[in-house]
C-alpha atoms as a PDB file:
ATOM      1  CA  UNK A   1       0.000   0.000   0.000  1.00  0.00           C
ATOM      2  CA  UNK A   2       2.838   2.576   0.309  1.00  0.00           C
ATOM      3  CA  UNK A   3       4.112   2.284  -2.561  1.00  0.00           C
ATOM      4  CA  UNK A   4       0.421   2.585  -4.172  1.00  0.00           C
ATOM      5  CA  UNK A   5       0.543   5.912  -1.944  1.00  0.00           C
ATOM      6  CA  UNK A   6       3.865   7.010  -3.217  1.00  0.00           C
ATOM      7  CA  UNK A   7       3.016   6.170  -6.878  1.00  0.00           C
ATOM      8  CA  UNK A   8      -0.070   8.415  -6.325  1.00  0.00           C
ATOM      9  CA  UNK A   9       1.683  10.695  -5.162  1.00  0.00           C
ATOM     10  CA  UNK A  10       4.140  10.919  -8.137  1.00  0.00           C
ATOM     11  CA  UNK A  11       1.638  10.791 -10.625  1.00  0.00           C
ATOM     12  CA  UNK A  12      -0.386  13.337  -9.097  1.00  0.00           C
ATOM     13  CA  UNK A  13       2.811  15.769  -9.298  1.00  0.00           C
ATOM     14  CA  UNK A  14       4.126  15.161 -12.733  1.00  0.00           C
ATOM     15  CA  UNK A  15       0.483  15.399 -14.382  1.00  0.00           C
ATOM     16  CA  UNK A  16       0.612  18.757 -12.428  1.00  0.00           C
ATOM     17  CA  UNK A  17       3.609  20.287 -13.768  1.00  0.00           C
ATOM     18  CA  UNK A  18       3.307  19.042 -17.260  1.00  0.00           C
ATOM     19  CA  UNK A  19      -0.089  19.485 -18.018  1.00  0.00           C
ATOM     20  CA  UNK A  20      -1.327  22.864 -15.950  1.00  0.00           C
ATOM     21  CA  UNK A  21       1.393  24.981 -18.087  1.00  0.00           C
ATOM     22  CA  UNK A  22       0.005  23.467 -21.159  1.00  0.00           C
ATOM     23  CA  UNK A  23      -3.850  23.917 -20.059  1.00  0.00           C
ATOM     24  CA  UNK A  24      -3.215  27.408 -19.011  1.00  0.00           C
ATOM     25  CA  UNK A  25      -2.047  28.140 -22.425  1.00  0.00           C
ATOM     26  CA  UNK A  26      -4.649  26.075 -24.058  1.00  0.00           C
ATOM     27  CA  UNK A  27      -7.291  28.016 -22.274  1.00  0.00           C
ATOM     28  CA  UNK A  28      -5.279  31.690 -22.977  1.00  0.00           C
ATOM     29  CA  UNK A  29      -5.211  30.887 -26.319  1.00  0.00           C
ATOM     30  CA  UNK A  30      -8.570  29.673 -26.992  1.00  0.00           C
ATOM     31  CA  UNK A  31     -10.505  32.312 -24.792  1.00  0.00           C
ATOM     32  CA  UNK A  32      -8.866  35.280 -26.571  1.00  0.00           C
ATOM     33  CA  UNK A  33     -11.551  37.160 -28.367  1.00  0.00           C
ATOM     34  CA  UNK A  34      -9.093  40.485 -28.557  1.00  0.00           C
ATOM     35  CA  UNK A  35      -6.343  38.762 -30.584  1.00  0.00           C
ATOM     36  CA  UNK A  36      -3.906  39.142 -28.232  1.00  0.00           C
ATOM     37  CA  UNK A  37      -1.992  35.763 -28.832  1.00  0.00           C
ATOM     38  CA  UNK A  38      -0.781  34.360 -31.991  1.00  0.00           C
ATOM     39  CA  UNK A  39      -0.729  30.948 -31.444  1.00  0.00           C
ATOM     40  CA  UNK A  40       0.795  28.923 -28.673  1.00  0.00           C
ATOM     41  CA  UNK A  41       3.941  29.996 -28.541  1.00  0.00           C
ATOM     42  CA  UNK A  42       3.100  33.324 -28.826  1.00  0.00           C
ATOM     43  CA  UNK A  43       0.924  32.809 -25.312  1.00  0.00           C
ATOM     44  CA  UNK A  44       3.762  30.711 -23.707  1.00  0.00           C
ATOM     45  CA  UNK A  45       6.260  33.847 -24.594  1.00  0.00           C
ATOM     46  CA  UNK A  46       3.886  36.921 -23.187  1.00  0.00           C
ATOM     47  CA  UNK A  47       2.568  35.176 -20.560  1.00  0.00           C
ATOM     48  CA  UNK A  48       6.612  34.437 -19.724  1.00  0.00           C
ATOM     49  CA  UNK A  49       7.575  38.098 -19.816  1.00  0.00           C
ATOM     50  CA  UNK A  50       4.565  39.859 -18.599  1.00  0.00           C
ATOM     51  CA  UNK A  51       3.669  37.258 -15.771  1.00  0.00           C
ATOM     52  CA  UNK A  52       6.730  35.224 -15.100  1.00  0.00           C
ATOM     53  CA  UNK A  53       6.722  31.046 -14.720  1.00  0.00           C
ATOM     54  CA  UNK A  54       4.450  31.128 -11.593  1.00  0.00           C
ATOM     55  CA  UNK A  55       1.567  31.928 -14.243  1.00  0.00           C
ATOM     56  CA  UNK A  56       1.080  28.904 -15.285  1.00  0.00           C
ATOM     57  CA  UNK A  57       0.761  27.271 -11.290  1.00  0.00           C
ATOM     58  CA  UNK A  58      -1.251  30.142 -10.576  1.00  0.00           C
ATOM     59  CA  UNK A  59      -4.999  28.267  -9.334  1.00  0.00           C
ATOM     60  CA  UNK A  60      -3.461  24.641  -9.971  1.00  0.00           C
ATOM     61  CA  UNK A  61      -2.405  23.978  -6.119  1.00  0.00           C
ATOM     62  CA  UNK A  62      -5.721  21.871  -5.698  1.00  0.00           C
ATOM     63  CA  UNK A  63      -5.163  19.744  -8.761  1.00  0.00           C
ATOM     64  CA  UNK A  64      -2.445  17.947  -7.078  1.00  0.00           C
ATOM     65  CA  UNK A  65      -4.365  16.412  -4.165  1.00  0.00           C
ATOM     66  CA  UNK A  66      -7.327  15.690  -6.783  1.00  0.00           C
ATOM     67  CA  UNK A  67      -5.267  14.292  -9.112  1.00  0.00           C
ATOM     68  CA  UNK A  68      -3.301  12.017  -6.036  1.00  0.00           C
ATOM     69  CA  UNK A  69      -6.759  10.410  -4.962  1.00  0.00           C
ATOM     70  CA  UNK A  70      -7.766   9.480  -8.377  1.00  0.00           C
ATOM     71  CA  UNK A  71      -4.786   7.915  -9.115  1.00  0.00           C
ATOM     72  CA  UNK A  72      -4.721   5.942  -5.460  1.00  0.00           C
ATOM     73  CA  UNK A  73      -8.328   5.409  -6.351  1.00  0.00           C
ATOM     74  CA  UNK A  74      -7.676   3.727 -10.138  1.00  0.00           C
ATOM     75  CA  UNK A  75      -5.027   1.545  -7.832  1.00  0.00           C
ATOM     76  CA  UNK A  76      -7.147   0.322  -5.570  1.00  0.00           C
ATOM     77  CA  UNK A  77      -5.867   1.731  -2.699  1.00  0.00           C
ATOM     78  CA  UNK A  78      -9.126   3.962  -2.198  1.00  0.00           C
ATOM     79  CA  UNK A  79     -12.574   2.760  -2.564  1.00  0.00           C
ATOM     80  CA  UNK A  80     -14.582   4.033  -5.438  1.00  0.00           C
ATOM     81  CA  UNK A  81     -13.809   4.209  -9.027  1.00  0.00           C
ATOM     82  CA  UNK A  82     -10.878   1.981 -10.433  1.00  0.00           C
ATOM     83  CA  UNK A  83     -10.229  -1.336 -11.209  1.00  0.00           C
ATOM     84  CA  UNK A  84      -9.112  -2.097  -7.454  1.00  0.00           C
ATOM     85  CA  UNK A  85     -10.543  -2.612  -4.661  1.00  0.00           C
ATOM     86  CA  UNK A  86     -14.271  -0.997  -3.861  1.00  0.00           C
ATOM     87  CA  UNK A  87     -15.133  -0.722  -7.422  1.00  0.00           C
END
């Protein structure tokens, strides 16, 4: 069960940093009526120079512990949805 925990854990925390920069872009990008962004690199670059790297973490801090139960749920280590145990 720890290491279910742990792998939770680390799953949780890598789908955090690699997917909330790319989501916050995503959602930039596609909710810009003004024309402010040329594409997503464009985004990534403004939102770099005007906002710095904590921009894209900005409202993501409660993804991790979501993201950490699902995956200790899909494990079995939870009950509830999954494949494991309690489904």
């Amino acid at each position: 069960m720890p290491l279910h925990i742990a792998s939770g854990l680390g799953a949780g925390f890598v789908a955090v940093c690699v997917g909330s920069p790319v989501d916050v872009v995503k959602s930039r990008v596609m909710g810009d009526s003004t024309g402010a962004y040329k594409g997503f690199l464009d985004c990534v670059s403004k939102t770099m120079a005007n906002e710095g790297p904590g921009a894209f973490y900005k409202v993501r801090s409660m993804c991790f512990p979501s993201l950490f139960v699902e995956t200790c749920k899909g494990k079995g280590v939870m009950p509830g949805r999954g494949y494991g145990v309690g489904v």
